[in-house]
Protein backbone atom coordinates (compact mmCIF):
# COMPACT_ATOMS: atom_id res chain seq x y z
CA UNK A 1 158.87 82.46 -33.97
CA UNK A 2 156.90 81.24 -31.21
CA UNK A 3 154.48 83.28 -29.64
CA UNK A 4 154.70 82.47 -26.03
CA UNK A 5 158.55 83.37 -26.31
CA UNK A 6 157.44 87.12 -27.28
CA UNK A 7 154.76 87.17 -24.21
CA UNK A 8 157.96 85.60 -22.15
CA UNK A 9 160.27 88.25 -22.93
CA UNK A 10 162.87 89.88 -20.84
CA UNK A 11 162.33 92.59 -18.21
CA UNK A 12 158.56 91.54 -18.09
CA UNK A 13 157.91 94.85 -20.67
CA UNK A 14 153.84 94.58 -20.02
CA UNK A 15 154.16 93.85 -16.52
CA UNK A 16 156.13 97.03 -15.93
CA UNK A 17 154.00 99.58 -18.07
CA UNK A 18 150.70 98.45 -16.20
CA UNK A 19 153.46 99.60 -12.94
CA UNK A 20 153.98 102.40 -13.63
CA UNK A 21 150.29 103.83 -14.69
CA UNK A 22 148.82 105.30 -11.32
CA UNK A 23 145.79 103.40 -10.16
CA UNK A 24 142.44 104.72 -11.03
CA UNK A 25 142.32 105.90 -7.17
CA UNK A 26 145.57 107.78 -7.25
CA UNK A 27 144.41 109.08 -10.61
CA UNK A 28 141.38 110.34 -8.95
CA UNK A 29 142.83 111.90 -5.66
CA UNK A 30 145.08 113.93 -8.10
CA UNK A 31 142.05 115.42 -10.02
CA UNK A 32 140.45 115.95 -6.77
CA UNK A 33 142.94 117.46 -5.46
CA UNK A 34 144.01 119.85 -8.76
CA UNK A 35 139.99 121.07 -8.33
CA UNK A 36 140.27 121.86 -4.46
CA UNK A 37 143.59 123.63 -5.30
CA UNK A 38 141.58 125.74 -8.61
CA UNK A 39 138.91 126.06 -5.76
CA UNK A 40 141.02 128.16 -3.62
CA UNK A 41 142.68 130.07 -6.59
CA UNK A 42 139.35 131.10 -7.84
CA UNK A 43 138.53 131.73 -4.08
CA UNK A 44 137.48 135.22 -3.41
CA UNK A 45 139.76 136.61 -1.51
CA UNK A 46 142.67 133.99 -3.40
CA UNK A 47 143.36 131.45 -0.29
CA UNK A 48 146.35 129.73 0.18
CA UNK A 49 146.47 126.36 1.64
CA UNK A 50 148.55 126.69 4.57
CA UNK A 51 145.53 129.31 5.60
CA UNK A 52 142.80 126.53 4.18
CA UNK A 53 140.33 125.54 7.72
CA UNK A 54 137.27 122.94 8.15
CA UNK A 55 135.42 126.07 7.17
CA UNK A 56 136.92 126.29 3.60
CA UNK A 57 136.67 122.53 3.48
CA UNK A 58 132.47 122.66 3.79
CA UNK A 59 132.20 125.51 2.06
CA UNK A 60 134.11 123.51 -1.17
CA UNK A 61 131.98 120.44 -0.49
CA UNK A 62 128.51 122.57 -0.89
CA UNK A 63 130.05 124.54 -3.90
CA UNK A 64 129.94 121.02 -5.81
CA UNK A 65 126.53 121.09 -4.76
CA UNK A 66 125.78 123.02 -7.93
CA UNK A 67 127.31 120.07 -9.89
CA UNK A 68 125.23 117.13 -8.21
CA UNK A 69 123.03 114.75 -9.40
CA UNK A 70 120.78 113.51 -6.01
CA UNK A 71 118.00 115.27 -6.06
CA UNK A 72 116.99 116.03 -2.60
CA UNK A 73 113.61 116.95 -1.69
CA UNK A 74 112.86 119.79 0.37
CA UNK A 75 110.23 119.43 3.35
CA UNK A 76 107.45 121.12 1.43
CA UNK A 77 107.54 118.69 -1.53
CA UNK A 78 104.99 115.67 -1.67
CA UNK A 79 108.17 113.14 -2.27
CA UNK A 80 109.88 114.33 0.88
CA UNK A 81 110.25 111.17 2.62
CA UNK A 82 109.14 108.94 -0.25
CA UNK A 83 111.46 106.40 -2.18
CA UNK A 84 111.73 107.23 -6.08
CA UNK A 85 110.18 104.25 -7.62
CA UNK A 86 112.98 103.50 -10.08
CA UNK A 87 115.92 105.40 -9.48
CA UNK A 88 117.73 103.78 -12.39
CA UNK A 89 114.61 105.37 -14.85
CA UNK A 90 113.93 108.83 -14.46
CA UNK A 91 111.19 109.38 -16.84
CA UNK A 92 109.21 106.85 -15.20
CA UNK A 93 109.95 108.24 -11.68
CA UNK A 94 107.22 110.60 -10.79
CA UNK A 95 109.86 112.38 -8.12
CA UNK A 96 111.51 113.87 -11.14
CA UNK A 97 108.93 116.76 -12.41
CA UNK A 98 109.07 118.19 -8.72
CA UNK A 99 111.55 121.11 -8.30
CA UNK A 100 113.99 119.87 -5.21
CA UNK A 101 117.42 120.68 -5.82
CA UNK A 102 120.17 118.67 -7.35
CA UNK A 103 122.85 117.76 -4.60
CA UNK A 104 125.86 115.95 -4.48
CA UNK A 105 125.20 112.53 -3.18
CA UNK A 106 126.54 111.81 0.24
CA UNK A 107 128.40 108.59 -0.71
CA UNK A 108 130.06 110.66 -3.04
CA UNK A 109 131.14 113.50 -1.06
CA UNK A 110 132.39 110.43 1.91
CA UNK A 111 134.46 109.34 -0.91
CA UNK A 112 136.56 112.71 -2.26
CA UNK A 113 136.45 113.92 1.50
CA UNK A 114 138.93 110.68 2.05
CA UNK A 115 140.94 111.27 -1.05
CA UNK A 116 141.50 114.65 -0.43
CA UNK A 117 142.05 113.98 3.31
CA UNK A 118 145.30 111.64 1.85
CA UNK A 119 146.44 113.83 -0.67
CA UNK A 120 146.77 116.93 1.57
CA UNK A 121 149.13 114.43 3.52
CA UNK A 122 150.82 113.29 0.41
CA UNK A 123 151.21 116.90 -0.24
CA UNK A 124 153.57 117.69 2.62
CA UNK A 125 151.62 121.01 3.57
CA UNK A 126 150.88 119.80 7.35
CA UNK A 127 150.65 116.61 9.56
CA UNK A 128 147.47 114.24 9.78
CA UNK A 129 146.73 116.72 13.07
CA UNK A 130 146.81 119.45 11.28
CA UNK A 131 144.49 118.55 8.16
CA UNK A 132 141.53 120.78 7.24
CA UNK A 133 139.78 117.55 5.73
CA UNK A 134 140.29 115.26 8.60
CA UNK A 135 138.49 117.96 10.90
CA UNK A 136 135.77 117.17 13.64
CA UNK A 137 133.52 120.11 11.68
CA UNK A 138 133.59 118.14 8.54
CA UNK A 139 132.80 114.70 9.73
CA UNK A 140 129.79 116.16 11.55
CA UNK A 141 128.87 117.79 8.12
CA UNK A 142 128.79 115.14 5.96
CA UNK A 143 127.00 113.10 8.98
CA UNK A 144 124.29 116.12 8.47
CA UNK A 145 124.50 115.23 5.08
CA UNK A 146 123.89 111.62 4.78
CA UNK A 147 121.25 112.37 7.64
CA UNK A 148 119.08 114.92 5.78
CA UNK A 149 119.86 112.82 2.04
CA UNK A 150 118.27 109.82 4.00
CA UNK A 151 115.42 111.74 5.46
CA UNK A 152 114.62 112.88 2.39
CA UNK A 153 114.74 110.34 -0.01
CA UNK A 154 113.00 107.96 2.70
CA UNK A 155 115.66 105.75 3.07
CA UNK A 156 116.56 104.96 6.81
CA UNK A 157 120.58 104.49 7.48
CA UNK A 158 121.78 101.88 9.47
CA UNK A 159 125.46 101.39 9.91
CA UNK A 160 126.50 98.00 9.25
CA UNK A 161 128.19 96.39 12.63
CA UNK A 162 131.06 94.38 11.99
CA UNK A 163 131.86 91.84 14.44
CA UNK A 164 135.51 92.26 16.38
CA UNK A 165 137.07 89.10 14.97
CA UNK A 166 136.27 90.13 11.35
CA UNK A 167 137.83 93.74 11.89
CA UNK A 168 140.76 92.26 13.13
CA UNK A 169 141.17 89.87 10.56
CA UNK A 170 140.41 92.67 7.78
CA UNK A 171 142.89 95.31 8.78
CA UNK A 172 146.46 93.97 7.23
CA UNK A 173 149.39 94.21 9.05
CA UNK A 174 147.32 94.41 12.31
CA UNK A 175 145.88 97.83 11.42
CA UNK A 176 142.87 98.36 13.59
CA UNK A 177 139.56 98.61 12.37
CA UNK A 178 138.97 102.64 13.59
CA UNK A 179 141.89 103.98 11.60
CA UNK A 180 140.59 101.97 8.54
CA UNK A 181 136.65 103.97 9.39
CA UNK A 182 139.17 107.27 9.69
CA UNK A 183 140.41 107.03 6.18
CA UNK A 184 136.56 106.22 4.84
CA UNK A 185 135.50 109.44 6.82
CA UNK A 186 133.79 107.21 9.28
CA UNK A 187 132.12 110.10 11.30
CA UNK A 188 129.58 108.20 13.65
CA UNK A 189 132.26 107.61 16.21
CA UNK A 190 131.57 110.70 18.33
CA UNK A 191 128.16 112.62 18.77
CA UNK A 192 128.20 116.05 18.04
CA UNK A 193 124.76 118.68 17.91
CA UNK A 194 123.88 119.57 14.60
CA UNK A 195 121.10 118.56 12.70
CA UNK A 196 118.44 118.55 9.98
């Protein structure tokens, strides 16, 4: 029997179980979302999500504090401000015998803040106007975030400018390059008080 016959065959078998596996993203977003919805079980009082606010949202996002990996040095520490000298080694990094907590890493929070911003849409409990994770509060909290992270860890953050022809040409289907920074969490579009 020839073997390019049985890679051939009808229906396109392989082609249609690699369909119908969710993508690593919407794999993700699910998980995500399953832990903020154990969150607010476990949430003392129980909250429901119709009732869920920005509030509830920040207070979830520095609850997975306890589960980071960042560490974040405090003012009073020597490092404060310093680059580690090999992030990718830790026993040869001499910012890892001080005691500065172990955050979540701003990328990191960005990132679920945007996949649970789509699955609470996905979920059919309110409209995009409506959404606890798409809040005003929240983008200037994770802005604080990357701020302070930055700060400490001695790494400046500049926001990469893209030029108006290559947003444009990015966004598919003429989508414009602000609603693609909303879904990222984007927050540096408006200027809000707050601070480190």
């Amino acid at each position: 029997m020839d073997s390019s016959g049985a890679a051939a065959g009808p229906g396109g078998a392989s082609s249609s179980s690699s369909s119908s596996r969710p993508s690593r993203y919407e794999s993700q977003k699910r998980r995500d979302w399953n832990t903020f919805l154990q969150y607010l079980r476990n949430h003392k009082p129980p909250l429901v999500l119709s009732r869920c606010s920005a509030a509830h949202v920040i207070e979830f996002l520095r609850h997975l504090d306890q589960y980071g990996k960042t560490k974040v040095h405090v003012p009073r520490c020597p490092f404060y401000g310093a680059a580690a000298v090999d992030a990718g080694n830790l026993a040869m990094d001499p910012t890892s015998t001080c005691g500065c907590p172990l955050r979540q890493a701003w990328g990191s929070l960005d990132a679920l803040v945007g996949r649970l911003r789509a699955a609470y849409e996905e979920s059919g409990s309110g409209t995009a106007d409506t959404n606890p994770f798409a809040a005003r509060a929240v983008r200037i909290y994770l802005r604080d975030v990357r701020d302070a992270q930055a700060k400490a860890r001695g790494i400046p953050y500049h926001k990469k400018r893209r030029r108006k022809g290559a947003a444009a040409a990015d966004a598919p289907g003429g989508e414009s390059a602000s609603s693609s920074a909303a879904i990222s969490g984007d927050s540096s579009g408006g200027s809000a008080p707050g601070g480190s």
